[in-house]
C-alpha atoms as a PDB file:
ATOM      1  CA  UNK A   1      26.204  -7.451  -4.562  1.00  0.00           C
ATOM      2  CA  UNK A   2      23.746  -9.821  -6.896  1.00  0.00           C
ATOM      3  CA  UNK A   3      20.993  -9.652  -3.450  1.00  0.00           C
ATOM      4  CA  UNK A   4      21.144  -5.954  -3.676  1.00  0.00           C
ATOM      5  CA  UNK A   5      20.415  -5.167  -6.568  1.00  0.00           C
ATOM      6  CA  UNK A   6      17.911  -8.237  -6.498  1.00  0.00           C
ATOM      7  CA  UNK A   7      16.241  -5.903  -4.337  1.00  0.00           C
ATOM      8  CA  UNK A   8      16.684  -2.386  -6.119  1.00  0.00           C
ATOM      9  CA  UNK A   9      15.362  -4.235  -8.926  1.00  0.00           C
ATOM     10  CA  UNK A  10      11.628  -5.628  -7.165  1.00  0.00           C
ATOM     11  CA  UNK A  11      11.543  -2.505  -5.143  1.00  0.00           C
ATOM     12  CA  UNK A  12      11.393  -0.527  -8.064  1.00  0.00           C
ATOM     13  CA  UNK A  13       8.989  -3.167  -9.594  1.00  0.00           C
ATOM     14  CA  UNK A  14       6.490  -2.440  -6.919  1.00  0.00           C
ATOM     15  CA  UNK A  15       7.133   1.185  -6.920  1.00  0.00           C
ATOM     16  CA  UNK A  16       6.013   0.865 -10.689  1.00  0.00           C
ATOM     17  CA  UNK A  17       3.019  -2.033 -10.124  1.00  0.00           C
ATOM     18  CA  UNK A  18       2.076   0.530  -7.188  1.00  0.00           C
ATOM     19  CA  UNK A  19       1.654   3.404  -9.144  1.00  0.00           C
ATOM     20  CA  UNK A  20       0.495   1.728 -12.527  1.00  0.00           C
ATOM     21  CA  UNK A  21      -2.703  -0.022 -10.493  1.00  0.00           C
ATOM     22  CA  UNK A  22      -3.764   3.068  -8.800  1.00  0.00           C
ATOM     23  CA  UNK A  23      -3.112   5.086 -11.992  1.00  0.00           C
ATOM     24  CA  UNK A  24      -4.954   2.489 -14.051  1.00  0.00           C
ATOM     25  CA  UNK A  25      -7.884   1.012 -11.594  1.00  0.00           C
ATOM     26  CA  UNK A  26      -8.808   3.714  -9.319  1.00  0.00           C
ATOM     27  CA  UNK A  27     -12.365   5.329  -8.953  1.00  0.00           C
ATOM     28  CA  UNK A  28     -12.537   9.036  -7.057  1.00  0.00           C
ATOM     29  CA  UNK A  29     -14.727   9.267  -4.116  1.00  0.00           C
ATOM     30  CA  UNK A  30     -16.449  11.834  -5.034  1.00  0.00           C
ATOM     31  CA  UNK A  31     -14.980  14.244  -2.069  1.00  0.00           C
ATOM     32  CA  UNK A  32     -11.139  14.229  -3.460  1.00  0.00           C
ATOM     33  CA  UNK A  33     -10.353  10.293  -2.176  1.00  0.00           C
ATOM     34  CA  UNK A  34      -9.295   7.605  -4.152  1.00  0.00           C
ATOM     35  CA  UNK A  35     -10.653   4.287  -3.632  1.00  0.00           C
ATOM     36  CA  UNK A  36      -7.634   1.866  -5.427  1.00  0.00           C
ATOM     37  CA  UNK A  37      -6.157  -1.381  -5.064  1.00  0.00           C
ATOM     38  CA  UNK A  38      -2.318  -0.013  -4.861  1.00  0.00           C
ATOM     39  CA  UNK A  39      -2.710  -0.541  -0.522  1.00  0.00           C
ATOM     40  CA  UNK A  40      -2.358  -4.490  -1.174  1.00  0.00           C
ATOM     41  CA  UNK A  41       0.156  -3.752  -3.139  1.00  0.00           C
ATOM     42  CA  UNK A  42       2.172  -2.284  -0.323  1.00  0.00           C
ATOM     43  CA  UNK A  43       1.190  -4.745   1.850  1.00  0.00           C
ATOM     44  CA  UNK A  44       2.693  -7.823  -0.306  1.00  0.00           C
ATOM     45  CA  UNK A  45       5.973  -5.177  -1.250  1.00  0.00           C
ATOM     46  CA  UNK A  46       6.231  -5.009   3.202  1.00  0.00           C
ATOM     47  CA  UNK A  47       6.199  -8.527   3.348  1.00  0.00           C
ATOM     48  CA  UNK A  48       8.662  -9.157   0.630  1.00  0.00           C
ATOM     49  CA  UNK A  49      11.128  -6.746   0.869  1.00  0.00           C
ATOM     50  CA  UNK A  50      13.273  -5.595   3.966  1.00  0.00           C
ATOM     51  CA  UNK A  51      11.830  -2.700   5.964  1.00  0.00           C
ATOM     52  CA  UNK A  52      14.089   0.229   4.715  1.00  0.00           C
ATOM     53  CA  UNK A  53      12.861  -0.802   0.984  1.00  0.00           C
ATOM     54  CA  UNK A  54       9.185  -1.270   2.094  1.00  0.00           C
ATOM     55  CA  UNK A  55       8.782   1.966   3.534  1.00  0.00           C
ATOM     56  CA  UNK A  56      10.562   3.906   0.367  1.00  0.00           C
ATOM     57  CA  UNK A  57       8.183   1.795  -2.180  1.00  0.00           C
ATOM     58  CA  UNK A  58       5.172   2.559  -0.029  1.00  0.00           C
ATOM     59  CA  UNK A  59       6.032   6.094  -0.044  1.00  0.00           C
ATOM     60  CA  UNK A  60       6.669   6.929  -3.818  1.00  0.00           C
ATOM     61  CA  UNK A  61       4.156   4.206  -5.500  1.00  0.00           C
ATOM     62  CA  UNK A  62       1.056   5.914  -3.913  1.00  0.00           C
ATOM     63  CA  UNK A  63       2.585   9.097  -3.679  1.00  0.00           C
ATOM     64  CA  UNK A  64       4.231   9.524  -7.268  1.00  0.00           C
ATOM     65  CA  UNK A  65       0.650   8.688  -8.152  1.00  0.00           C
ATOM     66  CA  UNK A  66      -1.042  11.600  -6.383  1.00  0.00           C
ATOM     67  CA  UNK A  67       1.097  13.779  -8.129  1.00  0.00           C
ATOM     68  CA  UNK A  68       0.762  12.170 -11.795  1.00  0.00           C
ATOM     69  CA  UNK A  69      -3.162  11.465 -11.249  1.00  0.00           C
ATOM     70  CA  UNK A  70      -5.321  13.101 -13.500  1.00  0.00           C
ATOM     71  CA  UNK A  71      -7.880  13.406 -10.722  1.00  0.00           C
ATOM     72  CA  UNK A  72      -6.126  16.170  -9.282  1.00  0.00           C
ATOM     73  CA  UNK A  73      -5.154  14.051  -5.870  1.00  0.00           C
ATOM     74  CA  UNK A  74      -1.704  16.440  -5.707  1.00  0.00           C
ATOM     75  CA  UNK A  75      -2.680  17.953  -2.238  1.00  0.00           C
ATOM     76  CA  UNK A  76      -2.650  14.384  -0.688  1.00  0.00           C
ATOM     77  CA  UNK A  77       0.571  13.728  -1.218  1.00  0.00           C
ATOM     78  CA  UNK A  78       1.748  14.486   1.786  1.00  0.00           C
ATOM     79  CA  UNK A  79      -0.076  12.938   3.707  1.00  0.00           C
ATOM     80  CA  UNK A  80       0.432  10.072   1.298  1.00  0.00           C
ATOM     81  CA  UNK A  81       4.362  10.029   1.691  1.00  0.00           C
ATOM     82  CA  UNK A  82       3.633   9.648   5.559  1.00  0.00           C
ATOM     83  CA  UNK A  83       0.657   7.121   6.125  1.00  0.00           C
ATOM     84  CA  UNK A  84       1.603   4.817   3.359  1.00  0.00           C
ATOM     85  CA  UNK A  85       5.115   3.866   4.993  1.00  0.00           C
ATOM     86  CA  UNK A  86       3.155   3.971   8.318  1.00  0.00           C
ATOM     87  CA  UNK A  87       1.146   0.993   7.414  1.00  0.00           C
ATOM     88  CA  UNK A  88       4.132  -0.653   5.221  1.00  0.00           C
ATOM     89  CA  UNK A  89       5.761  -1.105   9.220  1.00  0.00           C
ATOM     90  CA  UNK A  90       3.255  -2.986  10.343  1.00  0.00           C
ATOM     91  CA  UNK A  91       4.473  -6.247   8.119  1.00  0.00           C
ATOM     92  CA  UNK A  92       7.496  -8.561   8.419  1.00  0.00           C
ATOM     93  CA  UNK A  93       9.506  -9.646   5.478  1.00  0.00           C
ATOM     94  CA  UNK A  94      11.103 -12.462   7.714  1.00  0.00           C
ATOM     95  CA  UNK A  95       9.625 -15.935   7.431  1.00  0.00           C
ATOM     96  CA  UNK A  96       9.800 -18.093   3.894  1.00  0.00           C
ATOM     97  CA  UNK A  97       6.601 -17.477   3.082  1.00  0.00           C
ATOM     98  CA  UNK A  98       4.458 -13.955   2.763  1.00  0.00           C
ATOM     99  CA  UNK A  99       1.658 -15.679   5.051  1.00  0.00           C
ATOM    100  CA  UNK A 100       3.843 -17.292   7.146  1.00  0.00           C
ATOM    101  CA  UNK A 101       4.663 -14.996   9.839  1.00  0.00           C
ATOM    102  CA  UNK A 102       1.289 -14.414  11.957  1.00  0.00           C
ATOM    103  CA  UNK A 103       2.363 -10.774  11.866  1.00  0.00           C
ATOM    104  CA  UNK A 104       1.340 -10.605   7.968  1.00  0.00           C
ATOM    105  CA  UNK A 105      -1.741 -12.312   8.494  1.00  0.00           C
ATOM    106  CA  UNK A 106      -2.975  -9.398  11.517  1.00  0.00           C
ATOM    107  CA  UNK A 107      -1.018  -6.255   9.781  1.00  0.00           C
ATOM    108  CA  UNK A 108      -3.570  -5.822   6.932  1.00  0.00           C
ATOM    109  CA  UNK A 109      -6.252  -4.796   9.260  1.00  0.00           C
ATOM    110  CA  UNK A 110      -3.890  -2.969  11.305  1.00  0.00           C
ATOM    111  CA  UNK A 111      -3.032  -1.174   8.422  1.00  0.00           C
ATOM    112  CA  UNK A 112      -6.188  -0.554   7.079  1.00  0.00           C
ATOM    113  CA  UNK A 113      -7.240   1.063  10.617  1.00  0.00           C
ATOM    114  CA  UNK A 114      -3.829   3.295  10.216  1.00  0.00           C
ATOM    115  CA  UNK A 115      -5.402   4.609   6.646  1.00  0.00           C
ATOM    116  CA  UNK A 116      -8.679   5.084   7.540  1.00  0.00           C
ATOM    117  CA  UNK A 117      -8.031   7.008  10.793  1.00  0.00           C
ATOM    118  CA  UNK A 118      -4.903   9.399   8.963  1.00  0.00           C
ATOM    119  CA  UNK A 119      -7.088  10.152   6.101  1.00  0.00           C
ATOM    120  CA  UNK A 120     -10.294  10.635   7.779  1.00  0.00           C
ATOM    121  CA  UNK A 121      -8.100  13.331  10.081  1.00  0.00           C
ATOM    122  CA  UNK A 122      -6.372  14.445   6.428  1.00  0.00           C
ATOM    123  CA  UNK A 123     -10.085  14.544   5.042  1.00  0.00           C
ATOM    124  CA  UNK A 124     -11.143  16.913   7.742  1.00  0.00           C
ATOM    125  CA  UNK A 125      -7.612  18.968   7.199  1.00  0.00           C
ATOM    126  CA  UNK A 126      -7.956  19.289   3.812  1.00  0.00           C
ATOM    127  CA  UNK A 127     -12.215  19.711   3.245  1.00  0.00           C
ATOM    128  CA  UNK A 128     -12.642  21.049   6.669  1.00  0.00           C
ATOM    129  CA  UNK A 129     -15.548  18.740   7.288  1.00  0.00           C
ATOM    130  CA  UNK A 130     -15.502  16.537   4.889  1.00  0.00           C
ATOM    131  CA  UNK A 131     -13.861  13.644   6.967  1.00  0.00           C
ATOM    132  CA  UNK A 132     -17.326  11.589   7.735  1.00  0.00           C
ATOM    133  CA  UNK A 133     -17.791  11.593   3.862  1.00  0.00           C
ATOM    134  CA  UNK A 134     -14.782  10.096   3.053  1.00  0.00           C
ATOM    135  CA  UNK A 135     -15.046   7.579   5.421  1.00  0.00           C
ATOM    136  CA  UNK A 136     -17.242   4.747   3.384  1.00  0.00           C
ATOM    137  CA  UNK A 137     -14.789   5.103   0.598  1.00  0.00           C
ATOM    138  CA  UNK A 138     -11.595   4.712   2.888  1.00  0.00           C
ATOM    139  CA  UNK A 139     -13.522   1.668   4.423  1.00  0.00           C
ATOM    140  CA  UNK A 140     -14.243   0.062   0.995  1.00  0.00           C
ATOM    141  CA  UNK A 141     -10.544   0.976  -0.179  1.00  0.00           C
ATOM    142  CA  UNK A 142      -9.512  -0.604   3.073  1.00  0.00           C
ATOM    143  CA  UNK A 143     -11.684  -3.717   3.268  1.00  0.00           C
ATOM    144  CA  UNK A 144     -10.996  -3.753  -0.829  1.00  0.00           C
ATOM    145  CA  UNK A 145      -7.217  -3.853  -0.548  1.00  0.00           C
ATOM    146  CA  UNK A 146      -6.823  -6.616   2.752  1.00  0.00           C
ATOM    147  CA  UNK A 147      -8.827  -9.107   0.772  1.00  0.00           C
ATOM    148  CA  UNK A 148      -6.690  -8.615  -2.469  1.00  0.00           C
ATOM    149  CA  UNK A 149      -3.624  -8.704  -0.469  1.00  0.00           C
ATOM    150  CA  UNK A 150      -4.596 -12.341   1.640  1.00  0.00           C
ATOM    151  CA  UNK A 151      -5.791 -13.665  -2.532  1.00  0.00           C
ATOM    152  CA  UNK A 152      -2.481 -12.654  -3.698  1.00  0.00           C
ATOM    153  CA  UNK A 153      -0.061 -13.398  -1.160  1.00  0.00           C
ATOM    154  CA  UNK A 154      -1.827 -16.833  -0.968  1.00  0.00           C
ATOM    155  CA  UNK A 155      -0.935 -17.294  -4.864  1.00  0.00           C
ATOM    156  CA  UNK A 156       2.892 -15.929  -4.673  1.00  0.00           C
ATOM    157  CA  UNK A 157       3.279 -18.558  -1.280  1.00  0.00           C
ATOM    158  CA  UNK A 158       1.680 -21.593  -3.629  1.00  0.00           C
ATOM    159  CA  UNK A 159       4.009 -20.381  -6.404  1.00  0.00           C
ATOM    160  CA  UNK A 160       7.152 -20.120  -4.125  1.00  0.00           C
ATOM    161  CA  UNK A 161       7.744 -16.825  -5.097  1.00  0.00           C
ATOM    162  CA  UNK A 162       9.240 -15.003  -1.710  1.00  0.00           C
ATOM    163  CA  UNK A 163      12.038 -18.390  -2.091  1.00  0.00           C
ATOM    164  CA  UNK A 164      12.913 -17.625  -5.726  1.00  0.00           C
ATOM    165  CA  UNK A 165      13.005 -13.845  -5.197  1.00  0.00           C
ATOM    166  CA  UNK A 166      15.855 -14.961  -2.607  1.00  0.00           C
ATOM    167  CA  UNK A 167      15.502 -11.029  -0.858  1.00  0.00           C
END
């Protein structure tokens, strides 16, 4: 019973971190996309928490900001509630460490190719050709959000965090 709600407890955490950075630190595009930090954020929550988790908190952090952001990003948010968990399956959260499985050190990029290709199709969806302008900001989100991700994960493994957390 203590484990599970060990985990109800950092999921929401990084539901809230989620939405709080990309509230907080994000910079618009210019076409309607976000560029943000709150990807690395779902990358560390995959590789902490257990899949089911992972994909809920990648979900509603990203997409509970679309709908709260000032920016007016409420039209993404479905696509946000489907890509976001799409990239969130490409981690582990087996292994001691967040590094430590060589499926968390290859899923950022993998992830960040899942983004940029859904939301350069979403781009074109939603501006109707407005997907090639979008693209240098999804790359710069993307390239943005895998070195974050490696800098932090790097820290929690030197701290010992994903062993205290006990998930």
């Amino acid at each position: 019973m203590q484990s599970q709600i060990r985990v109800l407890v950092v999921s929401a955490m990084f539901i809230a971190l989620i939405f709080v950075s990309a509230y907080s630190l994000s910079v618009s595009n210019g076409i309607g996309g976000v560029i943000h930090l709150g990807d690395a954020l779902i990358f560390l929550a995959a590789a902490i928490l257990p899949k089911p988790h992972s994909l809920v908190v990648a979900a509603l952090g990203l997409g509970i900001f679309n709908l709260a952001s000032p920016l007016g990003l409420a039209m993404w948010f479905p696509f946000t509630i489907t890509i976001k968990p799409l990239m969130a399956l490409c981690f582990t959260n087996k292994g001691e460490t967040v590094l430590g499985p060589i499926r968390n050190r290859i899923a950022p990029f993998i992830a960040m190719v899942i983004n940029t290709v859904l939301y350069f199709g979403a781009n074109v969806l939603i501006t109707e050709a407005g997907g090639l302008a979008a693209l240098p900001g999804l790359l710069i989100q993307g390239a943005g959000s895998v070195v974050f991700f490696f800098v932090i994960a790097f820290a929690l493994d030197v701290a010992g965090v994903k062993k205290l957390l006990r998930l």
